[in-house]
PDB file of N, CA and C in Angstrom:
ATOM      1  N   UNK A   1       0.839  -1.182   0.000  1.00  0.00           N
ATOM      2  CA  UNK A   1       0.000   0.000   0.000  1.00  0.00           C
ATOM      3  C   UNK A   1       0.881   1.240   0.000  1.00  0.00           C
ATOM      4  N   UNK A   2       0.471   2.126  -1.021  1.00  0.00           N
ATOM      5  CA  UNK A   2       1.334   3.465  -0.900  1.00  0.00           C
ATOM      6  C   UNK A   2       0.388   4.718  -0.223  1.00  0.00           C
ATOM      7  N   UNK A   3       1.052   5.627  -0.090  1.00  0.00           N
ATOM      8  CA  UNK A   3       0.472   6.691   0.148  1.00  0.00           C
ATOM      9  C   UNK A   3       0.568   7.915  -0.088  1.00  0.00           C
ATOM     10  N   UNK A   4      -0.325   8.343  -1.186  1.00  0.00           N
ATOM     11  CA  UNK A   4      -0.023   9.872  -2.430  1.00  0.00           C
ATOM     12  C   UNK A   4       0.344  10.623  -1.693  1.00  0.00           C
ATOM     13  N   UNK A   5       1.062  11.815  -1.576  1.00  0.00           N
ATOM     14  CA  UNK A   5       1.292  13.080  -1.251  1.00  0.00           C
ATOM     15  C   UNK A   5       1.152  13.909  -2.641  1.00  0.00           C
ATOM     16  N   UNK A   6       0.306  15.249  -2.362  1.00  0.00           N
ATOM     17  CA  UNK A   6       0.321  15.953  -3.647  1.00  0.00           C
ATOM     18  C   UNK A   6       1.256  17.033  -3.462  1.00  0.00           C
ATOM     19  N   UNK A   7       1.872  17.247  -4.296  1.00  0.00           N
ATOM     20  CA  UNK A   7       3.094  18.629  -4.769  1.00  0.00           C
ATOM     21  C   UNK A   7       2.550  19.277  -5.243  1.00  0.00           C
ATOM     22  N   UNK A   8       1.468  19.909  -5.586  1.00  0.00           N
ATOM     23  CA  UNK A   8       1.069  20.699  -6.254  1.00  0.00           C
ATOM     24  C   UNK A   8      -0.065  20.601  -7.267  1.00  0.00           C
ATOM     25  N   UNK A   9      -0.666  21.423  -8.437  1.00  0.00           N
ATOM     26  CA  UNK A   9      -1.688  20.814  -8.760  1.00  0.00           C
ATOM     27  C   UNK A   9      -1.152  19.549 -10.032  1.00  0.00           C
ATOM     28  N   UNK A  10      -1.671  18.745 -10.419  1.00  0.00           N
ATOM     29  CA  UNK A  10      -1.372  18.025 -11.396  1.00  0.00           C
ATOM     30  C   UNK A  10      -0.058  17.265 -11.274  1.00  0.00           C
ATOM     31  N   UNK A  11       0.743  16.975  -9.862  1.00  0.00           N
ATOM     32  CA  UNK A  11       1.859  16.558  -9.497  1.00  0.00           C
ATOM     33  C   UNK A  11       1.172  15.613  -8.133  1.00  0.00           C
ATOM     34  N   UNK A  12       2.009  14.249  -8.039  1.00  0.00           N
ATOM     35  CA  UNK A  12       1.542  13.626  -6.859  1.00  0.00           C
ATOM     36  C   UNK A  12       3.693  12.919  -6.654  1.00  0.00           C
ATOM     37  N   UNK A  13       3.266  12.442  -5.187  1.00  0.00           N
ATOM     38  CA  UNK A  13       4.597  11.484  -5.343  1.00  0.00           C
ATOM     39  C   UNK A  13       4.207  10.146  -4.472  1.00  0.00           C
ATOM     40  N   UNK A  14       4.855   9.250  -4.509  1.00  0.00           N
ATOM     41  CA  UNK A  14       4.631   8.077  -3.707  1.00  0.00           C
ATOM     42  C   UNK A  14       5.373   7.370  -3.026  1.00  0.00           C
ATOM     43  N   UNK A  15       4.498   7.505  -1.361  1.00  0.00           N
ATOM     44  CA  UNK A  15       5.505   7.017  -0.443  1.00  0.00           C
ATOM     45  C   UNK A  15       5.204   5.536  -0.120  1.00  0.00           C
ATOM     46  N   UNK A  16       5.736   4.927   0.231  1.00  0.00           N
ATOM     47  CA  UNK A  16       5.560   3.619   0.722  1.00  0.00           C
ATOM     48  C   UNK A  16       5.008   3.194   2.324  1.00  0.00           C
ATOM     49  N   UNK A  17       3.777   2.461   2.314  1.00  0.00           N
ATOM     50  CA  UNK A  17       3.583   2.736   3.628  1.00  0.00           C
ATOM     51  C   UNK A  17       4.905   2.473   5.419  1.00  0.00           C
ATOM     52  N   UNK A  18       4.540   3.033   6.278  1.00  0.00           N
ATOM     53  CA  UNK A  18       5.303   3.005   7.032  1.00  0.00           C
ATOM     54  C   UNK A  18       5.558   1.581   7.655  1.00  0.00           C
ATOM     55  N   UNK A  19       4.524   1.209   7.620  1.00  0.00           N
ATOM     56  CA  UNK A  19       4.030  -0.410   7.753  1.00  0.00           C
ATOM     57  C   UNK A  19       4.917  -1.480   6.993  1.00  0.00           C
ATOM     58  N   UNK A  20       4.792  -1.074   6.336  1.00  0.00           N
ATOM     59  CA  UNK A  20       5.636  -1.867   4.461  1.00  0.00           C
ATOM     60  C   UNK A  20       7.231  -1.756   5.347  1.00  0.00           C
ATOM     61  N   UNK A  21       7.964  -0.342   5.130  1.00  0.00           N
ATOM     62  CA  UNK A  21       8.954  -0.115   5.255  1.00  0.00           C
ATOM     63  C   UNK A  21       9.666  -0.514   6.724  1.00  0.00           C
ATOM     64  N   UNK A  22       9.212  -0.718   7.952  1.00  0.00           N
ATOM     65  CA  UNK A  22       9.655  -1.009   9.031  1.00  0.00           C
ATOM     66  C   UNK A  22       9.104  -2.599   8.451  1.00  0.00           C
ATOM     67  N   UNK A  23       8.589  -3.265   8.128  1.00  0.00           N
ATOM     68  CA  UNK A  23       8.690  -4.760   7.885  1.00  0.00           C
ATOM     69  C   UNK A  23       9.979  -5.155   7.341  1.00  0.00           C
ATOM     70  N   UNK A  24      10.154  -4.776   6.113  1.00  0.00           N
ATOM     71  CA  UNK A  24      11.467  -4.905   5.091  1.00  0.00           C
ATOM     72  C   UNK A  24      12.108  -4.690   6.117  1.00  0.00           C
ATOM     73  N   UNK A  25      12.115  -3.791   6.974  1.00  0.00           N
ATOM     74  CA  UNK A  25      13.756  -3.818   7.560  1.00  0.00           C
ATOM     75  C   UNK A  25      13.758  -4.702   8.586  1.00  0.00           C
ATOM     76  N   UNK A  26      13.275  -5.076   8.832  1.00  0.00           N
ATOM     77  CA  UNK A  26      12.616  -6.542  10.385  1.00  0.00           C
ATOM     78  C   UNK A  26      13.632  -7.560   9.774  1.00  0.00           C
ATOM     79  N   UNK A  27      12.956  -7.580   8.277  1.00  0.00           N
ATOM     80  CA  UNK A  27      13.549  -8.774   7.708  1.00  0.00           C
ATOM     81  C   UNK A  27      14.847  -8.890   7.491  1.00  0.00           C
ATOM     82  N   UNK A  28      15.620  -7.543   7.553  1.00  0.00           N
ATOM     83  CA  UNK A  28      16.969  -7.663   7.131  1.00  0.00           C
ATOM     84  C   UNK A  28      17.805  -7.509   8.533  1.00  0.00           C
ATOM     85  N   UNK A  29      16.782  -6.951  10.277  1.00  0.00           N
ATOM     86  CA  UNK A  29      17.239  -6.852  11.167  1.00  0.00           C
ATOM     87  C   UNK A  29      17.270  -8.502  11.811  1.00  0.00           C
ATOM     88  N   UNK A  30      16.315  -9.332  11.195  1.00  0.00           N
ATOM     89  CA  UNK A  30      16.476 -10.700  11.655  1.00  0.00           C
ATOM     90  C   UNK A  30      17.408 -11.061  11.259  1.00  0.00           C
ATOM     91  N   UNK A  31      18.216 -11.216   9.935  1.00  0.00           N
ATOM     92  CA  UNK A  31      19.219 -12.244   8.914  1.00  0.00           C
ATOM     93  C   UNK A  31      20.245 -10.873   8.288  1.00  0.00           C
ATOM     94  N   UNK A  32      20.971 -10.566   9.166  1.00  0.00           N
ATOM     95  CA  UNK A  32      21.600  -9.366   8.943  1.00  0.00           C
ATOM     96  C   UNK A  32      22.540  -9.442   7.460  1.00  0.00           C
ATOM     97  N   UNK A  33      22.803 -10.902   7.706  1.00  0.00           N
ATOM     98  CA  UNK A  33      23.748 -11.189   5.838  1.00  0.00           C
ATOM     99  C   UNK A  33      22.645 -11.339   4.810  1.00  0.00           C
ATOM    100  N   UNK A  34      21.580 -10.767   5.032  1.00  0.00           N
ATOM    101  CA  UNK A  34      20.329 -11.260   3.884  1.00  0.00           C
ATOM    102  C   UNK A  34      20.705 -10.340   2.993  1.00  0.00           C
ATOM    103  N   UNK A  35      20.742 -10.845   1.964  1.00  0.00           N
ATOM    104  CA  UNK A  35      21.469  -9.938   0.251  1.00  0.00           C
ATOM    105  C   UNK A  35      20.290 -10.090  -0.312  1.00  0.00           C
ATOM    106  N   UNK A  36      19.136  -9.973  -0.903  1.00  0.00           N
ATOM    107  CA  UNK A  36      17.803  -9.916  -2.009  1.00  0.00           C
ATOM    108  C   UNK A  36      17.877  -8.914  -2.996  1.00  0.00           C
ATOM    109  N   UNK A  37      17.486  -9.424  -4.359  1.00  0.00           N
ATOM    110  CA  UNK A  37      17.292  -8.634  -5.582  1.00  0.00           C
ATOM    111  C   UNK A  37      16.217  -8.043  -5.239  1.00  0.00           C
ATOM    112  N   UNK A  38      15.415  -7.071  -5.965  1.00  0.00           N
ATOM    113  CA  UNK A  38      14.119  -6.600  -5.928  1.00  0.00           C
ATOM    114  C   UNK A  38      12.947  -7.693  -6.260  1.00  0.00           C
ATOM    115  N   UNK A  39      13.104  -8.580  -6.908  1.00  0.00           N
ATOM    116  CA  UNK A  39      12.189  -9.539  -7.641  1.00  0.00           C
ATOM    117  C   UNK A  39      12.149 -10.158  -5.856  1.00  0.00           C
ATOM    118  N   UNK A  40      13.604 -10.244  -5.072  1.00  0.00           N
ATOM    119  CA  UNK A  40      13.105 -11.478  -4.293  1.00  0.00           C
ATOM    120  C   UNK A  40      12.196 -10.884  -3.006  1.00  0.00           C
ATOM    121  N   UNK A  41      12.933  -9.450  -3.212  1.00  0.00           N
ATOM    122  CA  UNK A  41      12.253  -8.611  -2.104  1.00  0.00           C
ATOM    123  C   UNK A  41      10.653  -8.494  -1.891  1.00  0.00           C
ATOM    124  N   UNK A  42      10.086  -8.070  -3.099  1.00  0.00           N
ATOM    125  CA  UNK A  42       8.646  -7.851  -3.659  1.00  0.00           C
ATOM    126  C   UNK A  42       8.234  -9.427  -2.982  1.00  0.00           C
ATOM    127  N   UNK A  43       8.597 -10.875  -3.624  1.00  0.00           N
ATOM    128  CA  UNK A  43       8.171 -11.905  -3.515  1.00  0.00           C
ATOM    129  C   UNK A  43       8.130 -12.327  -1.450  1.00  0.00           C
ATOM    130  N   UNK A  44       9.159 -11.518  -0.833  1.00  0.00           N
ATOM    131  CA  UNK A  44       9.150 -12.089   0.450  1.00  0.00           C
ATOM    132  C   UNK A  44       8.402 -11.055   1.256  1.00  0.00           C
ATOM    133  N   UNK A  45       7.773  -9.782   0.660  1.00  0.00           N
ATOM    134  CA  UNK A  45       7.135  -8.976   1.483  1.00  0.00           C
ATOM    135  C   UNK A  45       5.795  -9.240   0.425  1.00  0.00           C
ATOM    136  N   UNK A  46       5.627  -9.952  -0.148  1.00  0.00           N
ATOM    137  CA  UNK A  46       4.193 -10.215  -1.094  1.00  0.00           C
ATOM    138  C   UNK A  46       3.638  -8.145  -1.464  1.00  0.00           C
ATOM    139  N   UNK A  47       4.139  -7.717  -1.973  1.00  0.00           N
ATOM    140  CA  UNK A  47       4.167  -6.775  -2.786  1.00  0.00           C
ATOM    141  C   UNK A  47       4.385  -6.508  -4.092  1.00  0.00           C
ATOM    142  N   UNK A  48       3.953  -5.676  -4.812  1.00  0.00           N
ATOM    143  CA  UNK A  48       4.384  -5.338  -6.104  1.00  0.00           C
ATOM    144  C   UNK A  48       5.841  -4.839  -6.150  1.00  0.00           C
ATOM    145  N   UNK A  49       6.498  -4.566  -7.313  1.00  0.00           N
ATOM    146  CA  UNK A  49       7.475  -4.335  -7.833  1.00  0.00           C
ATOM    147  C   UNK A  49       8.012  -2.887  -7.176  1.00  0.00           C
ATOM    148  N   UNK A  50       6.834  -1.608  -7.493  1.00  0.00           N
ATOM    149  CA  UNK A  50       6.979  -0.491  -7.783  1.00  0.00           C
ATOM    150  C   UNK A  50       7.065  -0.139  -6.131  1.00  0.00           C
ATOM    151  N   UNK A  51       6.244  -0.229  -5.827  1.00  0.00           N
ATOM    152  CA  UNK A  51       5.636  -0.797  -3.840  1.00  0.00           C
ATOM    153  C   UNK A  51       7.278  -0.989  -3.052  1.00  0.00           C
ATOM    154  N   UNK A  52       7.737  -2.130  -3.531  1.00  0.00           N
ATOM    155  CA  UNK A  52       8.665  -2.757  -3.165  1.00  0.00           C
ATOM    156  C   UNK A  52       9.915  -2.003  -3.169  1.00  0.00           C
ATOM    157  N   UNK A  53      10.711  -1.031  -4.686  1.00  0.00           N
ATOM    158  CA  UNK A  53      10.877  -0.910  -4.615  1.00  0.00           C
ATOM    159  C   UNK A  53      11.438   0.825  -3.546  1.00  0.00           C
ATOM    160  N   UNK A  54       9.966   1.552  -3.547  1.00  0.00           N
ATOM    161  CA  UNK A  54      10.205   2.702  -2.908  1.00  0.00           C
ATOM    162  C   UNK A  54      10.596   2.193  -1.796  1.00  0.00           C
ATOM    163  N   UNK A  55       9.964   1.093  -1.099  1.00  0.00           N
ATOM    164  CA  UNK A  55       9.806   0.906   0.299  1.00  0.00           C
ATOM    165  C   UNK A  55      11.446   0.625   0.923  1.00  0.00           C
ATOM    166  N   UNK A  56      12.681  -0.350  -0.675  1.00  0.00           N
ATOM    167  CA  UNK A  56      13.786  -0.175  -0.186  1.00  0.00           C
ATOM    168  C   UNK A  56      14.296   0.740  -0.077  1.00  0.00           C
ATOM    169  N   UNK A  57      13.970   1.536  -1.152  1.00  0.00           N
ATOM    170  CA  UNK A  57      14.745   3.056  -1.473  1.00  0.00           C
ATOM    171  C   UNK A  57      14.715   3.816  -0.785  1.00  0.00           C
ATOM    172  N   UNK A  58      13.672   3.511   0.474  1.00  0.00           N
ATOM    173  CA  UNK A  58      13.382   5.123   1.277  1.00  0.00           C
ATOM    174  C   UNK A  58      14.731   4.134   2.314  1.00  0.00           C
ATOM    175  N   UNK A  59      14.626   2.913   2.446  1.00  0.00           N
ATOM    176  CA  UNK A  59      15.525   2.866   3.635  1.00  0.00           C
ATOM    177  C   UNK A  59      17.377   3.119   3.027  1.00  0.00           C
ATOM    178  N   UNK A  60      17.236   2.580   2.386  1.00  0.00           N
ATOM    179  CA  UNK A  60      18.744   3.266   0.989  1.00  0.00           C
ATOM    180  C   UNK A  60      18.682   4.396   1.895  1.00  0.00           C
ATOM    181  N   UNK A  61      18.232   5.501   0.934  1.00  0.00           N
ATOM    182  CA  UNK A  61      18.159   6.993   1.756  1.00  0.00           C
ATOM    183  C   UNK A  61      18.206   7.468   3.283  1.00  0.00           C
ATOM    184  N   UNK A  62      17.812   6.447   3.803  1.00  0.00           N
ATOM    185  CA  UNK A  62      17.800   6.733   5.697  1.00  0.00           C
ATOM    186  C   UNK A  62      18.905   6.116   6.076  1.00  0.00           C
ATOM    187  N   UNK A  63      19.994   5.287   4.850  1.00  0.00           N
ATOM    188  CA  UNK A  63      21.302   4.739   5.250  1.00  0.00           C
ATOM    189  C   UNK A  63      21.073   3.176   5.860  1.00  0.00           C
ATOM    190  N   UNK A  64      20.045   3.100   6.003  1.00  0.00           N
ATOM    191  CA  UNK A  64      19.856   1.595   6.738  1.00  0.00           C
ATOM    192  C   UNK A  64      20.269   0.442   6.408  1.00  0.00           C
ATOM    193  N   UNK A  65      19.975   0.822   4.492  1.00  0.00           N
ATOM    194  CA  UNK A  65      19.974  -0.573   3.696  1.00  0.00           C
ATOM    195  C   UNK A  65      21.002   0.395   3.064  1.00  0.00           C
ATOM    196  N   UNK A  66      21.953  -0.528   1.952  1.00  0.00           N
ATOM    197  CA  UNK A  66      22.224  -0.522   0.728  1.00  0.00           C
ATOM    198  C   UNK A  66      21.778  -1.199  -0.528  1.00  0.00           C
ATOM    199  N   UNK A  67      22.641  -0.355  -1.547  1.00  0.00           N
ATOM    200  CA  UNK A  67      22.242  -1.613  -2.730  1.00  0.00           C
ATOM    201  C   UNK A  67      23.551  -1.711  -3.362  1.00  0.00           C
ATOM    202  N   UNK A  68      24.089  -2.665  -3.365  1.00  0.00           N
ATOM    203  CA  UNK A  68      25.060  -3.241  -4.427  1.00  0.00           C
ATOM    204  C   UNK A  68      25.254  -3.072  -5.957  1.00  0.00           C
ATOM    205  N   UNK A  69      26.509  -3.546  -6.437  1.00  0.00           N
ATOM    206  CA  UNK A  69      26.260  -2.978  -8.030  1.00  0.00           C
ATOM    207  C   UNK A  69      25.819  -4.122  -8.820  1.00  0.00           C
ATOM    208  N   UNK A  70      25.463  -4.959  -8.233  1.00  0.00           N
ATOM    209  CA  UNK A  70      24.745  -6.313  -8.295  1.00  0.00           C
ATOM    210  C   UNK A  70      22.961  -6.002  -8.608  1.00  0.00           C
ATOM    211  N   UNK A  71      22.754  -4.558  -7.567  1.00  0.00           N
ATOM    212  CA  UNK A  71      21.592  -4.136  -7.396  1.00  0.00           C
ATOM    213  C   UNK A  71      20.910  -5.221  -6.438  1.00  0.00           C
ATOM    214  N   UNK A  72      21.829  -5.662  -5.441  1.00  0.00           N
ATOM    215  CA  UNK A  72      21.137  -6.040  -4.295  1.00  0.00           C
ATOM    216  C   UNK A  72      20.924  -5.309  -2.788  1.00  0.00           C
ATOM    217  N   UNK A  73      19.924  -5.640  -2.442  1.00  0.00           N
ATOM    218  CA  UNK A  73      19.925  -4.988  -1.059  1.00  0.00           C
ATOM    219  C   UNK A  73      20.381  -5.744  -0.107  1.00  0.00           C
ATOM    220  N   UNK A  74      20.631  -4.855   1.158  1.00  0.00           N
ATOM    221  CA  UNK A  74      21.570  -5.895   2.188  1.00  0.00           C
ATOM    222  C   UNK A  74      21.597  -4.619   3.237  1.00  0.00           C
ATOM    223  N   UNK A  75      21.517  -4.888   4.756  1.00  0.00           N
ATOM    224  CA  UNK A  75      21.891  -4.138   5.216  1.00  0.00           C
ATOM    225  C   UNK A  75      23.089  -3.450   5.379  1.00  0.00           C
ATOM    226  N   UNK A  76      23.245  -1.949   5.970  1.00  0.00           N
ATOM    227  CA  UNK A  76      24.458  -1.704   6.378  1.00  0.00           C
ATOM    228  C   UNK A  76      25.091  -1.760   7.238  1.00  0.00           C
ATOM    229  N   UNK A  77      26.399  -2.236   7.651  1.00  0.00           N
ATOM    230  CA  UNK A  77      27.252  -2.854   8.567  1.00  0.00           C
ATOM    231  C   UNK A  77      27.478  -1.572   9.777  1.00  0.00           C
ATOM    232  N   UNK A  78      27.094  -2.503  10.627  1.00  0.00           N
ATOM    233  CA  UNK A  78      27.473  -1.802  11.901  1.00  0.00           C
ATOM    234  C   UNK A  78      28.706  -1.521  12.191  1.00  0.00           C
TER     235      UNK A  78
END
């Protein structure tokens, strides 16, 4: 589930729910060596693609997660 924010008229953006995004990271705070593509990510949080991916990207951005040049996610090392 996302959730629109509007920018203005005829402009929206999309966040990923907060719900969504503290799950994904559960999953990577349980199995800290967990490496997942986006395909596997979407498939283990039963989400769509697009869903899936904001929900890593916002944690990317908060430094939590990375992504590899593999384009995998994985947490970041303590």
């Amino acid at each position: 589930m996302t959730t629109v924010l509007a920018e203005g008229p005829g402009t929206s953006h999309h966040t990923p729910s907060f719900e969504l995004v503290m799950r994904a990271m559960r999953e990577f705070d349980e199995l800290p060596t967990l490496r997942l593509t986006l395909d596997q990510a979407a498939r283990l949080l039963s989400v769509d693609h697009d869903t899936c991916k904001e929900a890593l990207d916002s944690l990317v951005e908060g430094h939590l997660l990375l992504r590899d040049r593999a384009g995998r996610y994985a947490r970041v090392p303590h």
